[in-house]
C-alpha atoms as a PDB file:
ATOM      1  CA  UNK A   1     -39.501 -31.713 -13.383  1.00  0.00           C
ATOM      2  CA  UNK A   2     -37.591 -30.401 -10.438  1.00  0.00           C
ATOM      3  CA  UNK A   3     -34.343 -30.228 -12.429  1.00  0.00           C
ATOM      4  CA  UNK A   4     -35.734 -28.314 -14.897  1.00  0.00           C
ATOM      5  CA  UNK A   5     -37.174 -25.909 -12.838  1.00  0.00           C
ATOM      6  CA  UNK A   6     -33.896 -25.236 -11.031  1.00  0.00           C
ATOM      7  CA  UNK A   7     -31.795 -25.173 -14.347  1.00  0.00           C
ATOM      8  CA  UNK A   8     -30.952 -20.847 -14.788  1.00  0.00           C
ATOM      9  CA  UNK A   9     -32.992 -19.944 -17.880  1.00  0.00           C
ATOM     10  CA  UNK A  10     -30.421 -18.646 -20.724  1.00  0.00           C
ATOM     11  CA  UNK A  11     -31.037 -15.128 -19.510  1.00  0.00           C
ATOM     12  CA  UNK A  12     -29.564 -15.745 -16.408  1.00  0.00           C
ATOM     13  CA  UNK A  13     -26.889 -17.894 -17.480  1.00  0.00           C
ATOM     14  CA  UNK A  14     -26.292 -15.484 -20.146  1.00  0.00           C
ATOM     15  CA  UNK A  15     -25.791 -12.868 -17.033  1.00  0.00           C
ATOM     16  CA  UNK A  16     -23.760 -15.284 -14.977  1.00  0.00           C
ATOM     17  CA  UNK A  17     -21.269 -15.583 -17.772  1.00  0.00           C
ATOM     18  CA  UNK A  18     -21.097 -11.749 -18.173  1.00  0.00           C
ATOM     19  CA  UNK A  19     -20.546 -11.106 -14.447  1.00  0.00           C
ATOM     20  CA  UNK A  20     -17.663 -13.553 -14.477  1.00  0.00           C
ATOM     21  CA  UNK A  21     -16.241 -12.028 -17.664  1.00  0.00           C
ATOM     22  CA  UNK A  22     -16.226  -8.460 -15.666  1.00  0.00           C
ATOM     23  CA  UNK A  23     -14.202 -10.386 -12.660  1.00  0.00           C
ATOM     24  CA  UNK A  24     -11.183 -11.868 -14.703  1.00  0.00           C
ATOM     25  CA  UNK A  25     -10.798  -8.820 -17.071  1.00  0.00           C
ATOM     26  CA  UNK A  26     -11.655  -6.075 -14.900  1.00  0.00           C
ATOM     27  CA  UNK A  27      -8.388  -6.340 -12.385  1.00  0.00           C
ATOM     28  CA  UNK A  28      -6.680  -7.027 -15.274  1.00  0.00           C
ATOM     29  CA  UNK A  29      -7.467  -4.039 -17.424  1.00  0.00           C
ATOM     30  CA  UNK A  30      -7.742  -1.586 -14.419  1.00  0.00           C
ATOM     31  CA  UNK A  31      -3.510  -3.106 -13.671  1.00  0.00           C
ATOM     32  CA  UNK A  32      -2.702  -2.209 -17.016  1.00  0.00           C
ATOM     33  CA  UNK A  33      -4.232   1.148 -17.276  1.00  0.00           C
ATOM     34  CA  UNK A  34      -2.539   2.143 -13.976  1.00  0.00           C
ATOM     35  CA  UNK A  35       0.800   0.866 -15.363  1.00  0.00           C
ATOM     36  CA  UNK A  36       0.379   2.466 -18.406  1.00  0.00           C
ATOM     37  CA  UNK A  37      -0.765   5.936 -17.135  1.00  0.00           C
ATOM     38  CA  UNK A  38       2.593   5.817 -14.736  1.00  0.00           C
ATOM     39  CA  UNK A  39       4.645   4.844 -17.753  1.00  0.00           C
ATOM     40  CA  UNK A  40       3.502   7.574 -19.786  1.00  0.00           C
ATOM     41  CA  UNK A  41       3.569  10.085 -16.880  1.00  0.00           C
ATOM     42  CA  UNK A  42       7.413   9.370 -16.211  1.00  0.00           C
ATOM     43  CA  UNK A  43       8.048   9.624 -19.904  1.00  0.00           C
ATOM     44  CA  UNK A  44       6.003  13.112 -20.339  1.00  0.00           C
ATOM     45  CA  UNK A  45       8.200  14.096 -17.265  1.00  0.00           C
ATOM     46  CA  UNK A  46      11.550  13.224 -17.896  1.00  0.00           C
ATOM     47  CA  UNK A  47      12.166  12.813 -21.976  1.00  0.00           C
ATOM     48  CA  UNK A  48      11.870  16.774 -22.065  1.00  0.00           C
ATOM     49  CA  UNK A  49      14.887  17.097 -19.621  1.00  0.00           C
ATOM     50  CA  UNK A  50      16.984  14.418 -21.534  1.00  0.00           C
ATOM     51  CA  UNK A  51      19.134  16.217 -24.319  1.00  0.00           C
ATOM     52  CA  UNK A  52      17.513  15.306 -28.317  1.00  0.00           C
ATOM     53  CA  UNK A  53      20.845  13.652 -29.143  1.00  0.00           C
ATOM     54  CA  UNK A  54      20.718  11.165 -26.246  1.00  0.00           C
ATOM     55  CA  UNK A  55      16.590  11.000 -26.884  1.00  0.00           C
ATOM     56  CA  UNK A  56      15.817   8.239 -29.191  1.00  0.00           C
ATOM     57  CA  UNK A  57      12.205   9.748 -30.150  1.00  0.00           C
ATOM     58  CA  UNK A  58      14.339  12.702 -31.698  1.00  0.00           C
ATOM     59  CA  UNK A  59      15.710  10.061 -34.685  1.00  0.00           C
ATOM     60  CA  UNK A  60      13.316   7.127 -34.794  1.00  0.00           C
ATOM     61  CA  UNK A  61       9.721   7.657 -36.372  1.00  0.00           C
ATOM     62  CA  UNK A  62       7.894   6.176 -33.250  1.00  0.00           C
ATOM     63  CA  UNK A  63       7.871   7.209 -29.533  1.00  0.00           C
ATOM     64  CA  UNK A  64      10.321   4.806 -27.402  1.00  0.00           C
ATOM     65  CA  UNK A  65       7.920   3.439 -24.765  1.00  0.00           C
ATOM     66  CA  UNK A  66       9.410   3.340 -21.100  1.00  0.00           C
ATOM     67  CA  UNK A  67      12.670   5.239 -21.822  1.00  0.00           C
ATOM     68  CA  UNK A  68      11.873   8.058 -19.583  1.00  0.00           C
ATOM     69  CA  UNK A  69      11.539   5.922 -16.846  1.00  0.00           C
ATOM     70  CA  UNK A  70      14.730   3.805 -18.039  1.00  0.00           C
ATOM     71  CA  UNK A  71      16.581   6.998 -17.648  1.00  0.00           C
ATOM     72  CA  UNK A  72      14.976   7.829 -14.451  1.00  0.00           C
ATOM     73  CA  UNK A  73      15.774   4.332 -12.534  1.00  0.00           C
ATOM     74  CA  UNK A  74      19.393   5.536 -13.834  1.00  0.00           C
ATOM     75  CA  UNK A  75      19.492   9.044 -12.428  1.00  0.00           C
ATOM     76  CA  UNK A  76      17.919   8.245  -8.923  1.00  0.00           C
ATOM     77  CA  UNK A  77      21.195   5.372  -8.976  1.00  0.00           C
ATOM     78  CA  UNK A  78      23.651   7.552  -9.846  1.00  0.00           C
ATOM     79  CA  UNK A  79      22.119  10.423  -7.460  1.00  0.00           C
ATOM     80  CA  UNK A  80      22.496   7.838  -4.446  1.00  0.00           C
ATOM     81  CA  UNK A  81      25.849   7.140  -5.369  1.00  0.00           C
ATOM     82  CA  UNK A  82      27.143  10.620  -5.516  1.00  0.00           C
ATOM     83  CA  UNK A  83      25.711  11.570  -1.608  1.00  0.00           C
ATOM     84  CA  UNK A  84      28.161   9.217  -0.570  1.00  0.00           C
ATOM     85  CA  UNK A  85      31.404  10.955  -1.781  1.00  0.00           C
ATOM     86  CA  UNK A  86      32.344  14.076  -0.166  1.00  0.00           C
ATOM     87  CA  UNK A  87      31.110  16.463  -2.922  1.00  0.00           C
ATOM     88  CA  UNK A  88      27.499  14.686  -2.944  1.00  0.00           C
ATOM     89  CA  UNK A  89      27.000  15.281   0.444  1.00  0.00           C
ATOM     90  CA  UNK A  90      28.027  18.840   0.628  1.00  0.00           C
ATOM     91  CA  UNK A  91      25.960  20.242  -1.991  1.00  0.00           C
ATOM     92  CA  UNK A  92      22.760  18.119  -0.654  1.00  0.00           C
ATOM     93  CA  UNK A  93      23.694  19.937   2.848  1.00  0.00           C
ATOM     94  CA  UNK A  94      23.799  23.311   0.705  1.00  0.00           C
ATOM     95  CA  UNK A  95      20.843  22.388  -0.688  1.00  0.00           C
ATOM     96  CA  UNK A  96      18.465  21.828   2.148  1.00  0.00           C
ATOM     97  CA  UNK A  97      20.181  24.788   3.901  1.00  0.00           C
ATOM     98  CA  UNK A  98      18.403  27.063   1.037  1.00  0.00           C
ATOM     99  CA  UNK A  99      15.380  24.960   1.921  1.00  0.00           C
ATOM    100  CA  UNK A 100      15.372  25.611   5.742  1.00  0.00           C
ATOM    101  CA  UNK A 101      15.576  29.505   4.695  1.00  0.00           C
ATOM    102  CA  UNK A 102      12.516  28.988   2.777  1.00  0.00           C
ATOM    103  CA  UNK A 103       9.725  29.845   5.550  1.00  0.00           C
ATOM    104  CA  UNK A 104       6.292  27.647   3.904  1.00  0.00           C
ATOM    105  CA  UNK A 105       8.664  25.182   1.833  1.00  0.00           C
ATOM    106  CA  UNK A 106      10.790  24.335   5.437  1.00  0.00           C
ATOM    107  CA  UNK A 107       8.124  22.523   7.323  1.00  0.00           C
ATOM    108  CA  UNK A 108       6.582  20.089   4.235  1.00  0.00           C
ATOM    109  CA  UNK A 109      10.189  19.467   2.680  1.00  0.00           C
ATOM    110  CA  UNK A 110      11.497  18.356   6.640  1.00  0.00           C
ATOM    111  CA  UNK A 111       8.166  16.439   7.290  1.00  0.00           C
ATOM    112  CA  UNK A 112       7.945  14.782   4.000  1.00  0.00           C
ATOM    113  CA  UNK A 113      11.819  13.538   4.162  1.00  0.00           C
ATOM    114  CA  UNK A 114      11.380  12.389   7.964  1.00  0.00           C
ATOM    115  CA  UNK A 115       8.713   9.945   6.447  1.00  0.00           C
ATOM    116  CA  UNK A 116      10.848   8.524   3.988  1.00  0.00           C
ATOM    117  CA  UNK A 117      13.761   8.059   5.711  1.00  0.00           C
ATOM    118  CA  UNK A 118      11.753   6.448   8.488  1.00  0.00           C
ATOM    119  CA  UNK A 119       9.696   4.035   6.071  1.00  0.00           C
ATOM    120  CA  UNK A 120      13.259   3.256   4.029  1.00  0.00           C
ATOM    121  CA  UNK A 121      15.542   2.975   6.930  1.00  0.00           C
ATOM    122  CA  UNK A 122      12.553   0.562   8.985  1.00  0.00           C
ATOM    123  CA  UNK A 123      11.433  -0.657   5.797  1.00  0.00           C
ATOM    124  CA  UNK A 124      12.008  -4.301   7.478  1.00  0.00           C
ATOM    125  CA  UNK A 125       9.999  -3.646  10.984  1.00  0.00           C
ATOM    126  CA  UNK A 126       7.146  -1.111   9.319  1.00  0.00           C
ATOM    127  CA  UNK A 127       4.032  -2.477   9.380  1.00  0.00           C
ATOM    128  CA  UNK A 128       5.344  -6.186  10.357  1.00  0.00           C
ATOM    129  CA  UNK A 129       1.894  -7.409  11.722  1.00  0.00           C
ATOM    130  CA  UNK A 130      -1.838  -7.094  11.668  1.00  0.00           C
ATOM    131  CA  UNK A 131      -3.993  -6.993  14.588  1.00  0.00           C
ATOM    132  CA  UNK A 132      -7.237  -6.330  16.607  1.00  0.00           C
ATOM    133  CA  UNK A 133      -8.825  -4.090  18.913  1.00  0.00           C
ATOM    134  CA  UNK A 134     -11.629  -3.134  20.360  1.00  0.00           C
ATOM    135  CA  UNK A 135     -12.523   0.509  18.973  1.00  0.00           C
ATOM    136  CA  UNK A 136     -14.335   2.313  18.733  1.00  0.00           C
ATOM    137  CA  UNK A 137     -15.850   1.250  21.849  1.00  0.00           C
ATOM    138  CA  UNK A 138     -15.627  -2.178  23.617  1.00  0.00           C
ATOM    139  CA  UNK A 139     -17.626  -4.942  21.774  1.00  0.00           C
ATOM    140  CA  UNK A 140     -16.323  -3.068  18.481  1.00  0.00           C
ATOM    141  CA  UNK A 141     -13.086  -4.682  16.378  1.00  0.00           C
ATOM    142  CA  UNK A 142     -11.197  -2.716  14.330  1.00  0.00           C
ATOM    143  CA  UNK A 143      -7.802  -4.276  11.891  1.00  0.00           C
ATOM    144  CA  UNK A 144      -4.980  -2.382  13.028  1.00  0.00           C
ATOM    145  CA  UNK A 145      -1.317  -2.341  11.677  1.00  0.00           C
ATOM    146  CA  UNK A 146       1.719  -2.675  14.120  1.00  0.00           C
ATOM    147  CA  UNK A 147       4.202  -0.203  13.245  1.00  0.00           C
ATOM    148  CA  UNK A 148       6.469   0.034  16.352  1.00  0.00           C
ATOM    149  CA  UNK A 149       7.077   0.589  20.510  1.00  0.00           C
ATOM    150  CA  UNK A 150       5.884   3.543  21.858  1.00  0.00           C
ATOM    151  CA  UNK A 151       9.541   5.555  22.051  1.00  0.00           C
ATOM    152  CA  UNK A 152      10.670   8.877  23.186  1.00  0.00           C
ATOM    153  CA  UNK A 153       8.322  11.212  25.453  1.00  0.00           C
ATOM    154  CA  UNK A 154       5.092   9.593  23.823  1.00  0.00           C
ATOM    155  CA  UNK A 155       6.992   6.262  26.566  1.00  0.00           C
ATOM    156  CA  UNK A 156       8.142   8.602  29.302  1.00  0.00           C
ATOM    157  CA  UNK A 157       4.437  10.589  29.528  1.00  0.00           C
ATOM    158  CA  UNK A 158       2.450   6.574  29.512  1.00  0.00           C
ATOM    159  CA  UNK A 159       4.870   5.306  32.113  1.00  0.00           C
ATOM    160  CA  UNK A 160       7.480   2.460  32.283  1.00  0.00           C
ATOM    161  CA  UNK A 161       5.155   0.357  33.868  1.00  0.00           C
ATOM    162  CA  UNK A 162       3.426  -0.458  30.661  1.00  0.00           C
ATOM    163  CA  UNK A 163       4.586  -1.693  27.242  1.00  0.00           C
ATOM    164  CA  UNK A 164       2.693   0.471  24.471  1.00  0.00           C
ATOM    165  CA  UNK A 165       3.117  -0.137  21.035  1.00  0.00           C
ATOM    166  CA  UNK A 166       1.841   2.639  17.979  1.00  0.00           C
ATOM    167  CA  UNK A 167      -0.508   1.040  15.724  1.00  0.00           C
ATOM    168  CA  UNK A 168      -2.365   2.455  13.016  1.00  0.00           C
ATOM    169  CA  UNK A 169      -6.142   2.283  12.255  1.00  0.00           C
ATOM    170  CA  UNK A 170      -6.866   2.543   8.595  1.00  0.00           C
ATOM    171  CA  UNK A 171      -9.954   3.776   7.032  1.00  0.00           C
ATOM    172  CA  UNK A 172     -12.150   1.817   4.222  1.00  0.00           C
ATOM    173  CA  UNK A 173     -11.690   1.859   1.388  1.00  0.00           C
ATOM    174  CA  UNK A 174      -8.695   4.347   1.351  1.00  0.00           C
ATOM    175  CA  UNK A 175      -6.277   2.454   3.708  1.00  0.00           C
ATOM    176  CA  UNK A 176      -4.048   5.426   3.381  1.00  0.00           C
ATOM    177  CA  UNK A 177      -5.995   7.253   5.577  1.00  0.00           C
ATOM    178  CA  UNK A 178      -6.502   6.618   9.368  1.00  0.00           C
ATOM    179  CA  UNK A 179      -5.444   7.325  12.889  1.00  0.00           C
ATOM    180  CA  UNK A 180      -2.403   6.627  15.059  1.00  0.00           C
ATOM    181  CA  UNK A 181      -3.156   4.953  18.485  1.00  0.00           C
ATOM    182  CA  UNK A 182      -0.871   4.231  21.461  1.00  0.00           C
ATOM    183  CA  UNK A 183      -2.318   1.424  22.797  1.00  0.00           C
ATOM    184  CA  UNK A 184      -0.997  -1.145  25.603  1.00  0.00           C
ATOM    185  CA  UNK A 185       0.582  -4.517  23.800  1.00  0.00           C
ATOM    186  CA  UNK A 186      -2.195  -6.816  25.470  1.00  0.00           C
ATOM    187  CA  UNK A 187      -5.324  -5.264  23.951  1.00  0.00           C
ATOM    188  CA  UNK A 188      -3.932  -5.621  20.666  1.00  0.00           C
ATOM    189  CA  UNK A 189      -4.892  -9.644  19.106  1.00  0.00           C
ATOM    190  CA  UNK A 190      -2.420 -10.465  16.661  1.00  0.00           C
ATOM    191  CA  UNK A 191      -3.697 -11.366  13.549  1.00  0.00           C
ATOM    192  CA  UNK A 192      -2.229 -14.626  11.720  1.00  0.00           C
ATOM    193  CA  UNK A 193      -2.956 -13.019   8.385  1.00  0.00           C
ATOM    194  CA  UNK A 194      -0.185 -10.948   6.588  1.00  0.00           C
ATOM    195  CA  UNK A 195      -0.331  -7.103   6.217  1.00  0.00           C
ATOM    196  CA  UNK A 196      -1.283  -7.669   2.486  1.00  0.00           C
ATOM    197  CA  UNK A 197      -4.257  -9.743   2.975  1.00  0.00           C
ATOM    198  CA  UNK A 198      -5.392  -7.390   6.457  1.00  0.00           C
ATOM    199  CA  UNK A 199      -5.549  -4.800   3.753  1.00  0.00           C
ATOM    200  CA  UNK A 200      -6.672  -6.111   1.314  1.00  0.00           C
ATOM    201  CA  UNK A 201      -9.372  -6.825   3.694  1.00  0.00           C
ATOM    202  CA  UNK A 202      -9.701  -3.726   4.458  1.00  0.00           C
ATOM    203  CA  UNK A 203      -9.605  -2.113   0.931  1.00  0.00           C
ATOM    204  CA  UNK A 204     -12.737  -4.777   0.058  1.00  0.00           C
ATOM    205  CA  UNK A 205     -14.838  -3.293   2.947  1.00  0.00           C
ATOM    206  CA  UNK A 206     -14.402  -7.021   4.311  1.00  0.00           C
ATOM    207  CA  UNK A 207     -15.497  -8.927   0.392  1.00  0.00           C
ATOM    208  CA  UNK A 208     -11.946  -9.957  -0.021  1.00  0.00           C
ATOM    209  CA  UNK A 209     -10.804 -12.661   2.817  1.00  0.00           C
ATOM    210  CA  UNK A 210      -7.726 -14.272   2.969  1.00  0.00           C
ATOM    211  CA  UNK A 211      -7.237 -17.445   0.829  1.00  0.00           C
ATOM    212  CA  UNK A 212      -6.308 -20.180   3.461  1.00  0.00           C
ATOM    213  CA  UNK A 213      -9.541 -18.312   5.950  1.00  0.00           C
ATOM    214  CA  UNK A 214     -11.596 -18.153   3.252  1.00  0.00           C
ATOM    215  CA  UNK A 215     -10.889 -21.724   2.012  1.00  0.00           C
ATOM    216  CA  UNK A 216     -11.741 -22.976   5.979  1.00  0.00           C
ATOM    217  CA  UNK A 217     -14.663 -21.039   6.302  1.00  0.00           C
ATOM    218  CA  UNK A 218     -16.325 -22.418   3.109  1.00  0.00           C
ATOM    219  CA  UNK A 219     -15.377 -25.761   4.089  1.00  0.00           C
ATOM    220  CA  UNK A 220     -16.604 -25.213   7.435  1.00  0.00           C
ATOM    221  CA  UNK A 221     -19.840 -23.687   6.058  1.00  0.00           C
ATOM    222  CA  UNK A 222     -20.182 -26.643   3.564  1.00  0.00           C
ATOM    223  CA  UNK A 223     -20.234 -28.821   6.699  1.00  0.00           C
ATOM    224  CA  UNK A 224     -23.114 -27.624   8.372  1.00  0.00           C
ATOM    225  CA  UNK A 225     -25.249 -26.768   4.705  1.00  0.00           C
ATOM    226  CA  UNK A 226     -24.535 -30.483   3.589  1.00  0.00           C
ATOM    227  CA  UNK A 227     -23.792 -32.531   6.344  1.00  0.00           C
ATOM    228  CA  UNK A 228     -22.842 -36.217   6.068  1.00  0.00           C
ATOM    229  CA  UNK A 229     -26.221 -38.855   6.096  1.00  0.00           C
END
């Protein structure tokens, strides 16, 4: 009698089954609508620049899927190969000097190409590690992500005494957003998770742990529900 009254009725079962459906299809479906939406937004970008004799949707009775962005991987290539000749580089400099003449284009075009230079160049030390620390008061923990040392006059105006290191604090569930701290190497706990899991983490509002922590803090929690008799 006891197992029947803890067997789910088919209504819940029914239910259970429908949840789980939602959880394998939905990051599924929600990956290939993103992907899709990019392709198509290259494509509606760049296939009205391309010339109709060198577009294939010009001669063939269908639309060529992905052959805007084909083109596009090309042209970025070909653009980074020409700023390294002589000609490439003088008519970029020519280029940004119209820019720097242009009085609300100048400061967005400058701050936008200082990001991506500093991301690509320190592509291999940006974001390298996850931490803790205590904000926004003490008692409080916060997942931060190491970017770098504390250079420049942000080092001179903390002092040589101390080694400061710039981390950012992202926000939940947009990990985009956040605030830059300068914050002295010891408070920070390095985390032994990745930066992919910490934001993942993040992203989840704290649903989504790591595999391995997740894996010993069921087992650990499985220990003390069901111990051994």
């Amino acid at each position: 009698m006891v197992e029947d009254h803890q067997r789910p009725s088919a209504m819940a079962q029914l239910r259970n089954n429908f949840v789980t459906g939602i959880v394998v299809i939905g990051p599924l479906a929600i990956t290939i609508f993103l992907a899709r939406w990019f392709l198509e937004w290259v494509d509606s970008t760049v296939k009205p620049l391309i010339p109709a004799a060198w577009n294939p949707d010009s001669y063939l009775p269908f639309a060529v899927p992905g052959f805007g962005l084909m083109v596009a991987l090309i042209g970025i290539t070909m653009l980074g190969a020409m700023t390294a000749s002589l000609i490439g580089r003088s008519l970029i400099s020519y280029g940004e000097q119209l820019v720097d003449r242009t009085p609300f284009v100048r400061p967005v075009y400058k701050t936008i190409k200082q990001v991506f230079e500093t991301v690509i160049s320190n592509r291999a030390n940006s974001f390298s590690q996850a931490g803790l620390i205590e904000w926004p008061r003490k008692g409080l923990w916060s997942i931060v992500f190491l970017s770098a040392p504390a250079r420049g006059e942000i080092a001179d105006k903390l002092g040589p005494d101390e080694d400061y290191v710039t981390v950012f604090i992202p926000t939940t569930p947009n990990p985009t957003g956040g605030y830059i701290m300068f914050v002295p190497r010891r408070d920070v706990r390095i985390l032994d998770m990745s930066v992919e899991d910490a934001a993942k983490l993040v992203i989840s509002a704290g649903l989504v742990m790591p595999e391995e922590r997740a894996r010993l803090t069921e087992a650990g929690t499985a220990r003390v529900v069901d111990p051994v008799l």
